[in-house]
C-alpha atoms as a PDB file:
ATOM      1  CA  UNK A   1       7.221 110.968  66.717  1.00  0.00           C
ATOM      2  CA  UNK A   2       4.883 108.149  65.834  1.00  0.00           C
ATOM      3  CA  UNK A   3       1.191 108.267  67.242  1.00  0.00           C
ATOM      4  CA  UNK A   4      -0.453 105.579  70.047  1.00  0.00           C
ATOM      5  CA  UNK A   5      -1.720 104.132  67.003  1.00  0.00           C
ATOM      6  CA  UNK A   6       1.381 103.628  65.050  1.00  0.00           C
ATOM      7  CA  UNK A   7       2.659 102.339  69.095  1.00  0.00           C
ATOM      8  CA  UNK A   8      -0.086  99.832  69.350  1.00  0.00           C
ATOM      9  CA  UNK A   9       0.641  98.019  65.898  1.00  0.00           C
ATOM     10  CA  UNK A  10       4.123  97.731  66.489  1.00  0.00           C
ATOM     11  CA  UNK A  11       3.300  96.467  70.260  1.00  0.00           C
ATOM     12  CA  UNK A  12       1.208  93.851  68.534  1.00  0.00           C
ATOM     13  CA  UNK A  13       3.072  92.833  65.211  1.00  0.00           C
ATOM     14  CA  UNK A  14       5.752  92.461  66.923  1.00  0.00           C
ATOM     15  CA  UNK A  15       4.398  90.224  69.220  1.00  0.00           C
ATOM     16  CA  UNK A  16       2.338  88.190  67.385  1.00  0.00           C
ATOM     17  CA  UNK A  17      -0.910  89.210  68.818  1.00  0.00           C
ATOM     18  CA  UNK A  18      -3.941  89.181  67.002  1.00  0.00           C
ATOM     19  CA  UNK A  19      -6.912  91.793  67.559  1.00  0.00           C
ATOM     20  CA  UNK A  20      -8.748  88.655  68.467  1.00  0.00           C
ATOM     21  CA  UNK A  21      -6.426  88.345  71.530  1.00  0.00           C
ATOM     22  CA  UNK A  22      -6.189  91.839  72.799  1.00  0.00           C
ATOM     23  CA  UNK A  23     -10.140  92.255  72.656  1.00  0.00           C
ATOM     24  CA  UNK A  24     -10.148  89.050  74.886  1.00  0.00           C
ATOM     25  CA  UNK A  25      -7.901  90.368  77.129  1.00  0.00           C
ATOM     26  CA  UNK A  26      -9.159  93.774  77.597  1.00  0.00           C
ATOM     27  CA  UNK A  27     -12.849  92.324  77.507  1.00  0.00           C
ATOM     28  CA  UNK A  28     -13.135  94.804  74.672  1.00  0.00           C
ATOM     29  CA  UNK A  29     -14.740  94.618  71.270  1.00  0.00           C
ATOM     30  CA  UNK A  30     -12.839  93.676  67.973  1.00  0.00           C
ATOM     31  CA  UNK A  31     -14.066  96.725  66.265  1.00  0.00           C
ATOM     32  CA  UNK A  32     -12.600  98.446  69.716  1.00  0.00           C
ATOM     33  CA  UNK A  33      -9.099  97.399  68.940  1.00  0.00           C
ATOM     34  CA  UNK A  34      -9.371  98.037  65.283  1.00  0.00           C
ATOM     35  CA  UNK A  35      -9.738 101.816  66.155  1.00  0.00           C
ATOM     36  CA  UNK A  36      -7.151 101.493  68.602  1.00  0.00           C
ATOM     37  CA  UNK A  37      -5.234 100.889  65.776  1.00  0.00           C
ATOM     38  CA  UNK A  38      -5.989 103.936  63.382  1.00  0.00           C
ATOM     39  CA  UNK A  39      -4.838 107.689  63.487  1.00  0.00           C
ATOM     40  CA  UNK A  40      -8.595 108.504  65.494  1.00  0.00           C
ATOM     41  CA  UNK A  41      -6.641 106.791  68.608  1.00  0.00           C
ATOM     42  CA  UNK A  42      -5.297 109.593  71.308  1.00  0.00           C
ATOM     43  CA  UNK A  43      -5.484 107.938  73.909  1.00  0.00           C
ATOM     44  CA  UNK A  44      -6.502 104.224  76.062  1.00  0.00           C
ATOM     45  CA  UNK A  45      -7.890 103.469  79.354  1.00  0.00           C
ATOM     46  CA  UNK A  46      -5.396 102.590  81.824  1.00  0.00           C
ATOM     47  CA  UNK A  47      -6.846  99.040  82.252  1.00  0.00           C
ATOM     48  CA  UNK A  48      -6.474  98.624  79.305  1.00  0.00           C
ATOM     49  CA  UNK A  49      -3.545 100.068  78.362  1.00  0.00           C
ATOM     50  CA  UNK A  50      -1.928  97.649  81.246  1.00  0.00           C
ATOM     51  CA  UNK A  51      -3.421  94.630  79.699  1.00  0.00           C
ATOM     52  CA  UNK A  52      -1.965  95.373  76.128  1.00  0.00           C
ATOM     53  CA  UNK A  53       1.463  96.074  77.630  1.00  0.00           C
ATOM     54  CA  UNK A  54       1.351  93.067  79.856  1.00  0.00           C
ATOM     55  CA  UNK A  55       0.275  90.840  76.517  1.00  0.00           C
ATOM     56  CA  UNK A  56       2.828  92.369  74.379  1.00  0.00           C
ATOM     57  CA  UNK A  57       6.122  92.921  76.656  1.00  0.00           C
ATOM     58  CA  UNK A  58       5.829  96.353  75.757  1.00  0.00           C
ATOM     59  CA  UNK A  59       6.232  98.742  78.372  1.00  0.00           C
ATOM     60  CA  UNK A  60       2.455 101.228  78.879  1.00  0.00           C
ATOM     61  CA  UNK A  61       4.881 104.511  79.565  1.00  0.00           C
ATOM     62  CA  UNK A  62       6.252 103.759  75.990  1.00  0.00           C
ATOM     63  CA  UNK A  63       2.978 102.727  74.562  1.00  0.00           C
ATOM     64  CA  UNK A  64       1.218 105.821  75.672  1.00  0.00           C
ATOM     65  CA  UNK A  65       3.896 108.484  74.976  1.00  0.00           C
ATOM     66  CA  UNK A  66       6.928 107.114  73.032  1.00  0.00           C
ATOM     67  CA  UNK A  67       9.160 107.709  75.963  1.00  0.00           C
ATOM     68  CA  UNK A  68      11.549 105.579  77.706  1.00  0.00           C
ATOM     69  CA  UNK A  69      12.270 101.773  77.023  1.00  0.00           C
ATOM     70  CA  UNK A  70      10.023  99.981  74.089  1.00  0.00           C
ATOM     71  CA  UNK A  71       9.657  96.710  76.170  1.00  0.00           C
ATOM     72  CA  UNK A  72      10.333  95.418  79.589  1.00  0.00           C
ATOM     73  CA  UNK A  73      13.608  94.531  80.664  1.00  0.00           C
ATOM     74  CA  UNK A  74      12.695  92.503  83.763  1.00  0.00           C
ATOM     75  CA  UNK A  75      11.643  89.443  84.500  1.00  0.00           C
ATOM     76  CA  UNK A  76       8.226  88.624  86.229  1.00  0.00           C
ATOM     77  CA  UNK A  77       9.125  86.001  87.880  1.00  0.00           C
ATOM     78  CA  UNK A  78      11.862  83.511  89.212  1.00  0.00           C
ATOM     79  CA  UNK A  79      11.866  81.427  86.046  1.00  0.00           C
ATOM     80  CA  UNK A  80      12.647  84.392  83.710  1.00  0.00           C
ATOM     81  CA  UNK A  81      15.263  85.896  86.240  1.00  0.00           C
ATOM     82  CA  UNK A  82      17.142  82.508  86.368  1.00  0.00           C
ATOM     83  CA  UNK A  83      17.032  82.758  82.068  1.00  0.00           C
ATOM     84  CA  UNK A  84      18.282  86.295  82.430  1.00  0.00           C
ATOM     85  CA  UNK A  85      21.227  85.233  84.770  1.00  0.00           C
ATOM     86  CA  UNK A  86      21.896  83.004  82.729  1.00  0.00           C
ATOM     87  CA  UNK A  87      21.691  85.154  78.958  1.00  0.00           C
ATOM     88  CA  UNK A  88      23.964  87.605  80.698  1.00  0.00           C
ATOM     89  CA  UNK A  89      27.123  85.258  81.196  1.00  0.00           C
ATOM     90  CA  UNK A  90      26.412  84.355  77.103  1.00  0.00           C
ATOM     91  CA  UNK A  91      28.221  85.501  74.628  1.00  0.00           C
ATOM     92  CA  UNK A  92      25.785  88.592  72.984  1.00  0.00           C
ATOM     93  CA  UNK A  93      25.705  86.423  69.312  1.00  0.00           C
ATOM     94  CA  UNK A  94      24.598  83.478  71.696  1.00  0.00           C
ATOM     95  CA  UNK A  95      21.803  85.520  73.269  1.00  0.00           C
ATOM     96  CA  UNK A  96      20.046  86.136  69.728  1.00  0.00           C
ATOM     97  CA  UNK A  97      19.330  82.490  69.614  1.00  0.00           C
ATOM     98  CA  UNK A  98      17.744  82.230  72.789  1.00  0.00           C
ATOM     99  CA  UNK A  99      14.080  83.922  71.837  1.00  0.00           C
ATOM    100  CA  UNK A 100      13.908  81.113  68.886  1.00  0.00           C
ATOM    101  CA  UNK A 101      15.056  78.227  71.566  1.00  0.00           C
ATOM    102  CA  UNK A 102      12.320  79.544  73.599  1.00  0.00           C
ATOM    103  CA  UNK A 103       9.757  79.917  70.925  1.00  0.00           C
ATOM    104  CA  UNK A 104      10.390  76.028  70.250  1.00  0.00           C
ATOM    105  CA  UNK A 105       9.526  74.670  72.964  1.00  0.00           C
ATOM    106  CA  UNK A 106       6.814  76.524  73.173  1.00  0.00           C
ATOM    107  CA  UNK A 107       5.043  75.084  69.761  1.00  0.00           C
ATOM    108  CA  UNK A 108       6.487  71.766  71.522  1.00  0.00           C
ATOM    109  CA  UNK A 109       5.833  71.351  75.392  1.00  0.00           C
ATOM    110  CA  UNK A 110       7.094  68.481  77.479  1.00  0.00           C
ATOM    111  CA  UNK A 111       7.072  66.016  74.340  1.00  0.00           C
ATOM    112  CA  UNK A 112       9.734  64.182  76.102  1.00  0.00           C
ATOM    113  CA  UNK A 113      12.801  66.530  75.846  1.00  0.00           C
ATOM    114  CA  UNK A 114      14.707  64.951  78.528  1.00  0.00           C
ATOM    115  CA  UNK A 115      14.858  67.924  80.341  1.00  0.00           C
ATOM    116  CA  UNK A 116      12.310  67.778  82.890  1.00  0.00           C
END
């Protein structure tokens, strides 16, 4: 079974988040995250534990033991429950594309899309 520390660089490489950005958001250290992230690591406060999952879409019970689902499969709000609705009626090769729609607009907001 892989350690908390192998758990935390997958949560972040896979989600594109710097050790920059999880010391911000756990109003941590930099060198605090970087041992996060070695084989000294057994175990994280539960604040922030909650903040890395909640930055990464990972889910914390998975994080801290390697049990259960790797990341969330809800939505946290009415937006992303209206996108789910919607992914579910797709076709599954359809739904792959949907993450690289989103990520898109995302480097491109409201630059006139015609969708507002």
């Amino acid at each position: 079974m892989s350690s908390l520390a192998d758990r935390i660089i997958e949560a972040m490489d896979k989600a594109g988040v710097s050790i920059t950005q999880v010391a911000a958001a756990c109003d941590v250290s930099y060198q605090a995250v970087r041992k996060w992230r070695t084989a000294d690591t057994r175990h994280l406060e539960a604040g922030n534990l909650i903040k890395l999952a909640e930055l990464t879409g990972y889910e914390p019970k998975w994080l801290l033991t390697g049990e259960g689902p790797r990341v969330r499969f809800y939505a946290r709000n009415e937006a992303q429950a209206n996108t789910l609705k919607v992914m579910e009626a797709m076709p599954e090769a359809d739904q792959t594309k949907i993450p690289e729609i989103a990520h898109l607009l995302a480097k491109h907001p409201k630059q006139g899309n015609g969708w507002e």
